[in-house]
C-alpha atoms as a PDB file:
ATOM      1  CA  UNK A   1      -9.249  14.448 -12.494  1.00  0.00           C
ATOM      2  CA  UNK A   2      -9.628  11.481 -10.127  1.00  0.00           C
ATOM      3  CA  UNK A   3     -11.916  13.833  -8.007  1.00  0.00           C
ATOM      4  CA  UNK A   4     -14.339  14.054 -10.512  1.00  0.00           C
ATOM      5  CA  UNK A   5     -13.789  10.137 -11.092  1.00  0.00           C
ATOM      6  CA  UNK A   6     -14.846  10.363  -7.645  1.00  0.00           C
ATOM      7  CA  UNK A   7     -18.420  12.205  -8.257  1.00  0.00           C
ATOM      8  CA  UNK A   8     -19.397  10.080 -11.036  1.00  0.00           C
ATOM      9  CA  UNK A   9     -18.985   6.770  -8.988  1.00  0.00           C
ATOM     10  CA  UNK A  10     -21.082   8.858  -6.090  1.00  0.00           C
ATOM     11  CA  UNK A  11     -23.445   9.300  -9.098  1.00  0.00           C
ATOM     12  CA  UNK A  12     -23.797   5.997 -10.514  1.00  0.00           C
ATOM     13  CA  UNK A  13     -23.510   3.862  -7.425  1.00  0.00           C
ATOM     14  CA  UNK A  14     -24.841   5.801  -4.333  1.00  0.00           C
ATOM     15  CA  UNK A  15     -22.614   7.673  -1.689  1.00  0.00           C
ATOM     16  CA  UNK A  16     -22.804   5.067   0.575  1.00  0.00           C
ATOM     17  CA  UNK A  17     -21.177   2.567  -1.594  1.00  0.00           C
ATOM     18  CA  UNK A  18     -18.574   4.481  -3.010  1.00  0.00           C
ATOM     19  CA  UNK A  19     -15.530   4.806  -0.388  1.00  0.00           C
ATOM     20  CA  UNK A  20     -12.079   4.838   0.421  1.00  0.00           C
ATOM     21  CA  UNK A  21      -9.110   2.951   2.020  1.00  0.00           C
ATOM     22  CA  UNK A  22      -5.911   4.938   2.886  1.00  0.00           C
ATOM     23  CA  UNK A  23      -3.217   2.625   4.363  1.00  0.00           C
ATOM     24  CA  UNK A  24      -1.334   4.705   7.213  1.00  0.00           C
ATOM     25  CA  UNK A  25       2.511   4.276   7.483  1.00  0.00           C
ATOM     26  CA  UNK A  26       4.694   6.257   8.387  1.00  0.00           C
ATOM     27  CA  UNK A  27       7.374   7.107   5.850  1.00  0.00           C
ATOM     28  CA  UNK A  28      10.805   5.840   8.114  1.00  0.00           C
ATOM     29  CA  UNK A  29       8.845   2.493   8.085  1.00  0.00           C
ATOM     30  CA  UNK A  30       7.814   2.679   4.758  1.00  0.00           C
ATOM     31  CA  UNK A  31      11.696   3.166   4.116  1.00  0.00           C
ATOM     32  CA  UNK A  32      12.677   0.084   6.123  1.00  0.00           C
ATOM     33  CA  UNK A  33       9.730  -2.140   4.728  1.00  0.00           C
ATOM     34  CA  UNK A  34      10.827  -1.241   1.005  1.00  0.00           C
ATOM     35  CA  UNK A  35      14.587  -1.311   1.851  1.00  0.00           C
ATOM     36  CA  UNK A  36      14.605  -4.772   3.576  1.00  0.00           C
ATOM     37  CA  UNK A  37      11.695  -6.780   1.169  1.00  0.00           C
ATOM     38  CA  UNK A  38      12.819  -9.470  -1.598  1.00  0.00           C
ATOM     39  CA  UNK A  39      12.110 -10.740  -4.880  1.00  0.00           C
ATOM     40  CA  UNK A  40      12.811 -14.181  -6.807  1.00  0.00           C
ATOM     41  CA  UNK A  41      14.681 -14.485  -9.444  1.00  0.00           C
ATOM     42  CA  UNK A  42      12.800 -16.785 -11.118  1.00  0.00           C
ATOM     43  CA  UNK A  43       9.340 -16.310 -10.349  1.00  0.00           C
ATOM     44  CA  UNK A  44       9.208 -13.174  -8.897  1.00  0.00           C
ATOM     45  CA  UNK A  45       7.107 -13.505  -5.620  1.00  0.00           C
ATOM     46  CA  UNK A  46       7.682 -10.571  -3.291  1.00  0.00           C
ATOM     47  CA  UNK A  47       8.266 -11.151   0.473  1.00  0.00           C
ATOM     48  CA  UNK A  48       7.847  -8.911   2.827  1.00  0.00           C
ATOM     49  CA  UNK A  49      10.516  -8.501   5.865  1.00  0.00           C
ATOM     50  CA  UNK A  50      10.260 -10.570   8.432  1.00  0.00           C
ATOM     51  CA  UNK A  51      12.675  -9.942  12.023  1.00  0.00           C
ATOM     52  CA  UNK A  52      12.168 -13.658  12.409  1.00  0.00           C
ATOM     53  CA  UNK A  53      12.854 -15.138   9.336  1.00  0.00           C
ATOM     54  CA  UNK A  54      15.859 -13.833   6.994  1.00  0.00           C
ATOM     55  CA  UNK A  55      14.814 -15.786   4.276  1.00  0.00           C
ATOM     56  CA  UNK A  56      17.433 -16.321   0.922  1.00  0.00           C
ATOM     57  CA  UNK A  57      15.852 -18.561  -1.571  1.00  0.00           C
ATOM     58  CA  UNK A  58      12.061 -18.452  -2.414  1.00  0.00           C
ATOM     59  CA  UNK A  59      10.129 -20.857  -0.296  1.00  0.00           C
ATOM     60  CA  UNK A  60       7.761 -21.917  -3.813  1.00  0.00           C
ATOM     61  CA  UNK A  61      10.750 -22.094  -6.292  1.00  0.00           C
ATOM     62  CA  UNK A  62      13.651 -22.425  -4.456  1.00  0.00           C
ATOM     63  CA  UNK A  63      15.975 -19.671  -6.782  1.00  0.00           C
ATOM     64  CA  UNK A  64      17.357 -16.989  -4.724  1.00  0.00           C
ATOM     65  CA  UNK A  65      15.920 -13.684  -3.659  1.00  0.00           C
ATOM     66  CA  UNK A  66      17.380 -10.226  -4.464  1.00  0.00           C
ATOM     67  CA  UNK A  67      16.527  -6.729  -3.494  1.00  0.00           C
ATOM     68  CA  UNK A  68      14.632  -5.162  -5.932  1.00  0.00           C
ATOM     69  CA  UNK A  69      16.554  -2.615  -7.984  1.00  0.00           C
ATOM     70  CA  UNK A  70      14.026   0.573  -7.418  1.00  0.00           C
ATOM     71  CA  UNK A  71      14.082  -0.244  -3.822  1.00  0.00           C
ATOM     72  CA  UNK A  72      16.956   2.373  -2.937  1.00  0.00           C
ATOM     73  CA  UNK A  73      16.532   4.797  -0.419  1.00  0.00           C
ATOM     74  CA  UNK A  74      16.496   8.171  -2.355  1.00  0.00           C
ATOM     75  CA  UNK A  75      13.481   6.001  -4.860  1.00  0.00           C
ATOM     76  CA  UNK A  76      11.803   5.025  -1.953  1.00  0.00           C
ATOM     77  CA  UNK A  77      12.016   8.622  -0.684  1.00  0.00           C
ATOM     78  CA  UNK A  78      11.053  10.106  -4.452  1.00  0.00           C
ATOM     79  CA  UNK A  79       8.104   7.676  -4.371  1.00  0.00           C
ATOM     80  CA  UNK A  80       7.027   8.816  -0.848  1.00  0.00           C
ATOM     81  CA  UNK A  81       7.389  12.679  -2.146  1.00  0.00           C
ATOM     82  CA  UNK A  82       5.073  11.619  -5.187  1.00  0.00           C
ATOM     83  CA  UNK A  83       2.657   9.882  -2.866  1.00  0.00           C
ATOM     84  CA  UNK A  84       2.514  13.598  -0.622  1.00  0.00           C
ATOM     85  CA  UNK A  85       1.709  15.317  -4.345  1.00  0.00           C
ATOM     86  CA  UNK A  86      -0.243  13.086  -5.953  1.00  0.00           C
ATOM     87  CA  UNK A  87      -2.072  10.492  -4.179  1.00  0.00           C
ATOM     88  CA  UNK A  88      -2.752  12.718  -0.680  1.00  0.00           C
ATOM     89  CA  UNK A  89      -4.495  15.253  -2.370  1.00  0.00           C
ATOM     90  CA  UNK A  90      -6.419  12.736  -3.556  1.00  0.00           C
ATOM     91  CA  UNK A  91      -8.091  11.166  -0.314  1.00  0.00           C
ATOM     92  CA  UNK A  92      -8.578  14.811   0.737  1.00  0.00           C
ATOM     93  CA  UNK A  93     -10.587  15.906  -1.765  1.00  0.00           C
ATOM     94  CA  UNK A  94     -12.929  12.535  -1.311  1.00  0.00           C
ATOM     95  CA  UNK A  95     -13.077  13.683   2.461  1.00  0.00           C
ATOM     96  CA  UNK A  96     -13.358  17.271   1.334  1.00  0.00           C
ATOM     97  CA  UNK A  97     -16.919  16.113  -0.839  1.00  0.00           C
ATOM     98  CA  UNK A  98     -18.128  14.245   2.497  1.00  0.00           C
ATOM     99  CA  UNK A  99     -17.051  10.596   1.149  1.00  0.00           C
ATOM    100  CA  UNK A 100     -15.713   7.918   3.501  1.00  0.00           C
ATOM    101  CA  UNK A 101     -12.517   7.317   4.011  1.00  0.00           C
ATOM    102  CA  UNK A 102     -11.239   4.103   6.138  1.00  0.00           C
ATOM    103  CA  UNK A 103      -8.281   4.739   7.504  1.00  0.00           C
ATOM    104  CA  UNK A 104      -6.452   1.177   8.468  1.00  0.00           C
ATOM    105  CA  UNK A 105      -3.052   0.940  10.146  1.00  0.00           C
ATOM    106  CA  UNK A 106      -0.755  -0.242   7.439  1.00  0.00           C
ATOM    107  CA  UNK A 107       1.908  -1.078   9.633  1.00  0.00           C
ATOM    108  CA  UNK A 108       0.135  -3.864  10.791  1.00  0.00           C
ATOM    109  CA  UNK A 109       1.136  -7.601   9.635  1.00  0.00           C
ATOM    110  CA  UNK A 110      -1.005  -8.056   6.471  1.00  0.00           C
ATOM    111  CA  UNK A 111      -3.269 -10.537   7.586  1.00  0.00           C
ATOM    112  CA  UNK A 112      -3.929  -8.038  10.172  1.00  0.00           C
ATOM    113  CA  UNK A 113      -4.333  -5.075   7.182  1.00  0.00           C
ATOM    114  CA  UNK A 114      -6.562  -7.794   5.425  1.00  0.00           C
ATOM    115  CA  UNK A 115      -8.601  -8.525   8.042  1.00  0.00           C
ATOM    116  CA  UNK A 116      -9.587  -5.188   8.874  1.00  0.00           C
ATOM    117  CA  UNK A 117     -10.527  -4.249   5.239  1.00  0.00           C
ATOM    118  CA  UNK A 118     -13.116  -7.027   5.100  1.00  0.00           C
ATOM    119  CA  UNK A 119     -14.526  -5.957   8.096  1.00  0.00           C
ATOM    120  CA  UNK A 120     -14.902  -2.963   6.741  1.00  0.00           C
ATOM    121  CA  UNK A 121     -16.565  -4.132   4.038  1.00  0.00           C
ATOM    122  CA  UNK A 122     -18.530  -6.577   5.746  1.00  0.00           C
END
């Protein structure tokens, strides 16, 4: 029961050092995101989409990139429906006990994303 995982870091720690980050996207750009990133073949970096820059061969290695093969519409859409069941509930229940949870636009470039965690944490 991650809720209870929950209490016992309250516990241990102190409420005000135990808290949350929930990444907002919405699920048609989670979708495209998933749909459009890339993998090496060789070393396996991920990159992320970018409109500007259709990359096809890793910029460390130089092998090409591929789609990933779980990266297919209905698993992205299964993965979203698992997120709704499983992880949701979740970041409720820590709101539902009074914890923080930081809610940061995750459709933000991810220096952006990164940036506002560590002020966050800051």
């Amino acid at each position: 029961d991650h809720i209870g995982e929950y209490d016992l870091l309250k516990q241990g720690y102190g409420a005000d050092k135990v808290f949350a980050f929930f990444l907002k996207v919405r699920p048609d750009a989670s979708l495209f995101r998933n749909q459009n990133r890339r993998m090496c073949t060789v070393c396996v970096r991920q990159y992320l989409y970018q409109a500007d820059c259709a990359l096809a061969q890793c910029p460390f290695c130089a092998a090409p990139l591929r789609s990933r093969s779980d990266d297919k519409p209905e698993v992205i859409r299964e993965r979203l429906r698992e997120f709704e069941r499983e992880t949701f509930p979740v970041i409720e229940g820590i709101r539902a006990r009074g914890g923080i949870v930081h809610e940061i636009n995750g459709e933000l470039l991810p220096y952006q994303v990164f940036s506002e965690i560590t002020t966050w944490l800051s």
